[in-house]
Protein backbone atom coordinates (compact mmCIF):
# COMPACT_ATOMS: atom_id res chain seq x y z
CA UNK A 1 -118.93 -78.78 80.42
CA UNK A 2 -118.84 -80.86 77.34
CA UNK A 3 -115.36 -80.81 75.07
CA UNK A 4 -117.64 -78.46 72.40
CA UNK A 5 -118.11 -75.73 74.44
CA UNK A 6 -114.62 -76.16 76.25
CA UNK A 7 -113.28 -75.36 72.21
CA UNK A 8 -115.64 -72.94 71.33
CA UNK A 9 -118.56 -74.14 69.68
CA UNK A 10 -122.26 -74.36 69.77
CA UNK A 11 -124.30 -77.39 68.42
CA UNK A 12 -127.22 -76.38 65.84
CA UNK A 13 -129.59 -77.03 68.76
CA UNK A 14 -127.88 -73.96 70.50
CA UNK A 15 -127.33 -71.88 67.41
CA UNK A 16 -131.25 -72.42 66.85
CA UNK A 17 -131.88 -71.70 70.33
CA UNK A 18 -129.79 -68.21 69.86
CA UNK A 19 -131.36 -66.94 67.29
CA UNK A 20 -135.14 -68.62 66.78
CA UNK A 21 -134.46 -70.05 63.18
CA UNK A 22 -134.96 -73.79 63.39
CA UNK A 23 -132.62 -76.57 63.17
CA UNK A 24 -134.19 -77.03 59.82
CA UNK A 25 -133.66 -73.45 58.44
CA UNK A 26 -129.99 -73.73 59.42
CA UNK A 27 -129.89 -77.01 57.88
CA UNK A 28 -131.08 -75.45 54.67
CA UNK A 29 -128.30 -72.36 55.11
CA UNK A 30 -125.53 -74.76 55.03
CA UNK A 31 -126.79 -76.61 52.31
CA UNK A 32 -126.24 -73.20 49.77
CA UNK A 33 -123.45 -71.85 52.13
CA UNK A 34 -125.12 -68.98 53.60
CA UNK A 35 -125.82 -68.05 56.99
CA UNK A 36 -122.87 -68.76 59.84
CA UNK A 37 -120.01 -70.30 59.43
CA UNK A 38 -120.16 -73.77 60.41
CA UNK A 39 -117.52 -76.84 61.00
CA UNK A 40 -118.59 -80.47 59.94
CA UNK A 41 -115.91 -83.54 60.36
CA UNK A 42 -116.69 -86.31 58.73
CA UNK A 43 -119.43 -88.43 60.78
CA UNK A 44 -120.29 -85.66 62.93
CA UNK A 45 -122.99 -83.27 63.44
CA UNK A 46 -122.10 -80.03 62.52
CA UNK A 47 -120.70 -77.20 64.92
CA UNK A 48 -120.42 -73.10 64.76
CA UNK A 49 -117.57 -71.40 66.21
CA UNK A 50 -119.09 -69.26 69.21
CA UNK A 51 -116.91 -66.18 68.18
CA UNK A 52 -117.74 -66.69 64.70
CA UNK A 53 -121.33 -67.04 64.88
CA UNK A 54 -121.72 -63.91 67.34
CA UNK A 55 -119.86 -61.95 64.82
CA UNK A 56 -122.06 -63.32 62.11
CA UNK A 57 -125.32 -61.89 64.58
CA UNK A 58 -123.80 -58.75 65.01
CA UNK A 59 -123.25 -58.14 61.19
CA UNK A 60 -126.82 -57.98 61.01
CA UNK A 61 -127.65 -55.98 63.53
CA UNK A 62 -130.15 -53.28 62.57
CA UNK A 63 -129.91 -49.81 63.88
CA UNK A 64 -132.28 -47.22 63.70
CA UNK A 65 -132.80 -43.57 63.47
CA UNK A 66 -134.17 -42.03 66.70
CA UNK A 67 -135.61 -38.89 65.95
CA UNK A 68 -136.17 -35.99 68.43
């Protein structure tokens, strides 16, 4: 286990992996601060908080209407 996921977080690559937008895309999210919230330290790639990124998911989950 590797000391990011012993604290808590994903790396982009996982986050991407998650939930199918690219590196790139979420690259472009933190760049006008949408999208999950995300931790960069100085010299570092940057990491998402596992709770706080599955929160951010479920915020936008969609439900629908079953009808009889």
């Amino acid at each position: 286990m590797t000391i990011h996921e012993e604290l808590g977080f994903l790396t982009e690559q996982e986050l991407s992996d998650l939930t199918g937008h690219s590196p790139r895309t979420l690259a472009n999210w933190r760049s006008k601060r949408i999208g999950p919230p995300f931790v960069r330290l100085p010299g570092k790639p940057p990491l998402y908080p596992r709770n706080q990124a599955l929160n951010w998911l479920t915020r936008r989950t969609v439900h629908t209407e079953t009808r009889p």
